[in-house]
C-alpha atoms as a PDB file:
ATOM      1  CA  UNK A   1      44.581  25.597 172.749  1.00  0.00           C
ATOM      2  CA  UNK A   2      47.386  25.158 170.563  1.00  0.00           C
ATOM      3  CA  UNK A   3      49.267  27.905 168.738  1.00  0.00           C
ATOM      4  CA  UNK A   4      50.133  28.128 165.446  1.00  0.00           C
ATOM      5  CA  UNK A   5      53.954  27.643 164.586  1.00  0.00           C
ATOM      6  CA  UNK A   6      53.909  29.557 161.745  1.00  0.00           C
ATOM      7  CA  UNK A   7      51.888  33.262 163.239  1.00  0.00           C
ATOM      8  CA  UNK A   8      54.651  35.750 164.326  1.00  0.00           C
ATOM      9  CA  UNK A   9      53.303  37.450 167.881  1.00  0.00           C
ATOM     10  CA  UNK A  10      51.451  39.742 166.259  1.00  0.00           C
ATOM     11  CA  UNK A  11      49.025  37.741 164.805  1.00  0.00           C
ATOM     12  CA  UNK A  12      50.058  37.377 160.452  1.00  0.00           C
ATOM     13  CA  UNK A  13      52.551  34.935 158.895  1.00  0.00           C
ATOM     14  CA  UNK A  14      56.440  36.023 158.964  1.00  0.00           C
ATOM     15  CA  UNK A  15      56.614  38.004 155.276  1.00  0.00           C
ATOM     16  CA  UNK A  16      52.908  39.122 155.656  1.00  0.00           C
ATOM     17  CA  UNK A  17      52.487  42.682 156.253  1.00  0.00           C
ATOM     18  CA  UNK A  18      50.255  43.646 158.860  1.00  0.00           C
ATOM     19  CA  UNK A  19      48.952  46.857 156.673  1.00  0.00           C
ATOM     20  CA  UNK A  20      48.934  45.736 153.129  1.00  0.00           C
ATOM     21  CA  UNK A  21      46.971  48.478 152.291  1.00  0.00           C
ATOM     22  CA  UNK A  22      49.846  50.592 153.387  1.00  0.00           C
ATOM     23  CA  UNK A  23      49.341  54.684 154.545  1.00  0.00           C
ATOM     24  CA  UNK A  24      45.724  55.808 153.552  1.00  0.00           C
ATOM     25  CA  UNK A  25      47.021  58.484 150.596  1.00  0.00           C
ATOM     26  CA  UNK A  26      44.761  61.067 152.233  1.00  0.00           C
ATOM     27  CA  UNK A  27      46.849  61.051 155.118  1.00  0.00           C
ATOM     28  CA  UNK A  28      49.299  64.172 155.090  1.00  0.00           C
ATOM     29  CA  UNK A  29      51.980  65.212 157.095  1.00  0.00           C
ATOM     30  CA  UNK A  30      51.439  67.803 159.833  1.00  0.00           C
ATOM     31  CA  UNK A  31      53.212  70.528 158.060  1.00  0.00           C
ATOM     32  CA  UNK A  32      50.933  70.200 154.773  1.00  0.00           C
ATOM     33  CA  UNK A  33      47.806  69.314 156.109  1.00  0.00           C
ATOM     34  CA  UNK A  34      48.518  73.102 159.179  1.00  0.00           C
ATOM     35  CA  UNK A  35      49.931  74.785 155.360  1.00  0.00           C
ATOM     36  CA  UNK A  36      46.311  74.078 154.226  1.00  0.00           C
ATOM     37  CA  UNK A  37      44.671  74.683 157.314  1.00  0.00           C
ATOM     38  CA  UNK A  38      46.661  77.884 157.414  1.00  0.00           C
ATOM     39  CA  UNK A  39      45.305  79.083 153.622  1.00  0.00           C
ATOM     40  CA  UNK A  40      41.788  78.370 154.247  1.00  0.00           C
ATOM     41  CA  UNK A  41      39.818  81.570 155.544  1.00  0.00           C
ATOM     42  CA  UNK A  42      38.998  82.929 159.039  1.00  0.00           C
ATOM     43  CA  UNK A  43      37.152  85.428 160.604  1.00  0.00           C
ATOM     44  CA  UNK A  44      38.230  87.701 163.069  1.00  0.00           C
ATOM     45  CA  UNK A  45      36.285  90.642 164.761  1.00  0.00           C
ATOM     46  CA  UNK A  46      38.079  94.400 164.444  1.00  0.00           C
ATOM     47  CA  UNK A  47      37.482  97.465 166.329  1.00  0.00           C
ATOM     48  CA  UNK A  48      36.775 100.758 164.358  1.00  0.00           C
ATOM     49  CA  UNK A  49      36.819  99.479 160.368  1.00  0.00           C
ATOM     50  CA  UNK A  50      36.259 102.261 158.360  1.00  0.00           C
ATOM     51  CA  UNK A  51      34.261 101.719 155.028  1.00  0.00           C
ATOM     52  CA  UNK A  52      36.015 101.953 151.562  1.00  0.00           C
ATOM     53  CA  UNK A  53      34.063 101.834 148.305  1.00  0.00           C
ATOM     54  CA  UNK A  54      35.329 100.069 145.470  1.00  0.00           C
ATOM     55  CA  UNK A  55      38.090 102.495 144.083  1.00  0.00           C
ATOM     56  CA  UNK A  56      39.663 102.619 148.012  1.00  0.00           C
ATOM     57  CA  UNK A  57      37.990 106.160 149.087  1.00  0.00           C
ATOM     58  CA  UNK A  58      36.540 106.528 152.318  1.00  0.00           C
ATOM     59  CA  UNK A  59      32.628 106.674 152.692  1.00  0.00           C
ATOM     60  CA  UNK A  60      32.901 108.247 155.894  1.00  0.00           C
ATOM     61  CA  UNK A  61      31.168 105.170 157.648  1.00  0.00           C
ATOM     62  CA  UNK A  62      33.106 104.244 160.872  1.00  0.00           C
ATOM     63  CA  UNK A  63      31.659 100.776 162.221  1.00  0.00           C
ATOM     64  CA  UNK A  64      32.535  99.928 165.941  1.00  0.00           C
ATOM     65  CA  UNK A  65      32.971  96.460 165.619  1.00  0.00           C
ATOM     66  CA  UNK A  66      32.824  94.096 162.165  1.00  0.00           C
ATOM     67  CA  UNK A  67      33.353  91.028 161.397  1.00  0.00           C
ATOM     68  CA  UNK A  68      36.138  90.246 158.429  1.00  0.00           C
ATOM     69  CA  UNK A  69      37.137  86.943 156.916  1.00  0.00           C
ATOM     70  CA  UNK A  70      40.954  86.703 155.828  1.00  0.00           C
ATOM     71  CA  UNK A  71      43.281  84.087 155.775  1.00  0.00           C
ATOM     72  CA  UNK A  72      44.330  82.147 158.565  1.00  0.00           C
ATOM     73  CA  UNK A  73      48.068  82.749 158.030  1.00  0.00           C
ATOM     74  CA  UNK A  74      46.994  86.883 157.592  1.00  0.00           C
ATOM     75  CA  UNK A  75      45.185  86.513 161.279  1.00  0.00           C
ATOM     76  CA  UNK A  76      48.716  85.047 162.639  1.00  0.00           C
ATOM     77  CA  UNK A  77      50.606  87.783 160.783  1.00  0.00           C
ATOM     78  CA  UNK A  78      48.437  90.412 162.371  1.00  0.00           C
ATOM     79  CA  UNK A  79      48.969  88.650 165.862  1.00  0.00           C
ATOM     80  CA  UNK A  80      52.459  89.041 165.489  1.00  0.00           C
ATOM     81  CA  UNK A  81      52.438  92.120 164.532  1.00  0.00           C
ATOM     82  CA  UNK A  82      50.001  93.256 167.500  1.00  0.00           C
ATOM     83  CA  UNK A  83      52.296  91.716 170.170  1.00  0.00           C
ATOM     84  CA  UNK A  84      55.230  93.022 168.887  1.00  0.00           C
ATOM     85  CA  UNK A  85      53.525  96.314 169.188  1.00  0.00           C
ATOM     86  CA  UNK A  86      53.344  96.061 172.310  1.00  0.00           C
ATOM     87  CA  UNK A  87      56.638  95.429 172.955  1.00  0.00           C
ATOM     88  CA  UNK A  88      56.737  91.385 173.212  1.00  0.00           C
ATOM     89  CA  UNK A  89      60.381  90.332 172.076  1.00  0.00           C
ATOM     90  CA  UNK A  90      59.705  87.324 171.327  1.00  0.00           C
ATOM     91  CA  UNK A  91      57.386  88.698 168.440  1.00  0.00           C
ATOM     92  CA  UNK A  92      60.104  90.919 167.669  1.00  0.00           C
ATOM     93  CA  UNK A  93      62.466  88.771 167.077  1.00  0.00           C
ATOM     94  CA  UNK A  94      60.145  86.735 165.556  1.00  0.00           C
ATOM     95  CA  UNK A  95      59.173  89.169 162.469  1.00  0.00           C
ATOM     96  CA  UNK A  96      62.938  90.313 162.211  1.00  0.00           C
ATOM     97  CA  UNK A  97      64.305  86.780 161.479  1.00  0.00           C
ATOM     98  CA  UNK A  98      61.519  86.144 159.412  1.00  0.00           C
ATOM     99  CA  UNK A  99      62.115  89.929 157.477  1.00  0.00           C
ATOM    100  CA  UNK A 100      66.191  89.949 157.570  1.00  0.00           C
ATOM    101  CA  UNK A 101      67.051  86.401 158.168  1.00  0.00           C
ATOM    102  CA  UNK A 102      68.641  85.357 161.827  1.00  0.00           C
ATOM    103  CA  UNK A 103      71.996  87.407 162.409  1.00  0.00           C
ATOM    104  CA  UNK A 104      74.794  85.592 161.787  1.00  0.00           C
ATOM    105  CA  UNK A 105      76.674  84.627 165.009  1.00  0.00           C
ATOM    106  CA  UNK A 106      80.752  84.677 164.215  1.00  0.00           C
ATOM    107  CA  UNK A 107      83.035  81.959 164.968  1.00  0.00           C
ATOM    108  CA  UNK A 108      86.339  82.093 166.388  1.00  0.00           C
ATOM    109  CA  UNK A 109      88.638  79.341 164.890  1.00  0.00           C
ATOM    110  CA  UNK A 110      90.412  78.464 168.286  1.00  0.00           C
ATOM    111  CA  UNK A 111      91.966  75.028 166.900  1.00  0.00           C
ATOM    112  CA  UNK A 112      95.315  74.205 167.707  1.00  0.00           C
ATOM    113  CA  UNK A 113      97.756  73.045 164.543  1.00  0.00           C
ATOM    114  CA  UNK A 114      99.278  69.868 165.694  1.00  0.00           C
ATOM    115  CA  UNK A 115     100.607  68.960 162.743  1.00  0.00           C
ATOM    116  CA  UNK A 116      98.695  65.756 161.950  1.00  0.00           C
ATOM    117  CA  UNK A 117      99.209  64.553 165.789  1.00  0.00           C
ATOM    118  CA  UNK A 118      96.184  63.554 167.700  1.00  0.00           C
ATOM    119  CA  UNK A 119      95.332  65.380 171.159  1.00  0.00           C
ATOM    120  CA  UNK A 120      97.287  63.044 173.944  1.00  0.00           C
ATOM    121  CA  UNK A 121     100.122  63.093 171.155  1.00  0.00           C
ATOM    122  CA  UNK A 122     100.155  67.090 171.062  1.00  0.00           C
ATOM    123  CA  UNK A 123      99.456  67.070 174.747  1.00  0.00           C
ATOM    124  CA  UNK A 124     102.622  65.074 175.808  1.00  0.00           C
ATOM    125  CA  UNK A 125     104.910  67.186 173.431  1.00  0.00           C
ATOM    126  CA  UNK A 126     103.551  70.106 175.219  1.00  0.00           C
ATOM    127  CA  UNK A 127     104.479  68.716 178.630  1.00  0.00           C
ATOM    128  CA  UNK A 128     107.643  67.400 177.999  1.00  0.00           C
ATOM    129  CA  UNK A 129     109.164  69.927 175.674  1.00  0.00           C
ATOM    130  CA  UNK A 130     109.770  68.529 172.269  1.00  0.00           C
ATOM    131  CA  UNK A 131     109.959  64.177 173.177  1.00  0.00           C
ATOM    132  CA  UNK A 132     106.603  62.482 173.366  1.00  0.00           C
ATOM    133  CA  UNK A 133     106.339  60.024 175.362  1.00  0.00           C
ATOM    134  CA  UNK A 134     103.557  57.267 176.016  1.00  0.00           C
ATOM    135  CA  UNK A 135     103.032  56.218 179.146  1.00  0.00           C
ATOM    136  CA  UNK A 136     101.661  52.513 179.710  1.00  0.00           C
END
């Protein structure tokens, strides 16, 4: 069987691309296509919901268990929320940062003037008073 010459090793000519189609456009990156994952709605099952009627008073109606649909990124919210509750630090920390922004950590500036000389340089005239000198 002979090969042909001209076929790179994976199986088009050299200058052919081997998707000419390119990316299919309905392909997203991970961050948009979880952002609309995330807005989409959800249902999540709560303990104790008391009933409001349409102006927000209470009806009096208690129901043990009921099933609500919010959005996704409300259900992680409330997550983080609940663990943080109950006293995860993580979760803490978590809805701080996000609130407040992450502290800001100080720097000391603990750099040396050398007065343009390089680190060996600066190092020698430390050594050996105020002569540098280069050893071979």
């Amino acid at each position: 069987m002979e090969k042909n010459a001209n076929l790179t090793g994976k199986g088009w000519q050299p200058g052919q691309s081997g998707n000419p189609n390119g990316r299919p456009k309905s392909f997203g990156t991970l961050t948009k296509t979880l952002a609309k994952f995330i807005e989409t709605d959800g249902s999540m099952i709560i303990d104790n919901v008391r009933e409001v009627d349409a102006t927000g008073k209470d009806t009096g109606k208690v129901f043990v268990r009921a099933k609500v649909n919010i959005p996704k990124k409300e259900m992680i919210i409330l997550a983080a929320v609940k663990k943080a509750l109950k006293g995860d630090m993580k979760a803490i920390n978590f809805i701080f940062d996000r609130i407040d922004g992450k502290a800001v950590q100080p720097v000391e500036n603990t750099e040396v003037n050398t007065g343009g000389l390089g680190f060996y340089e600066s190092f020698m005239l430390s050594q050996n008073g105020d002569k540098i000198t280069l050893e071979d």
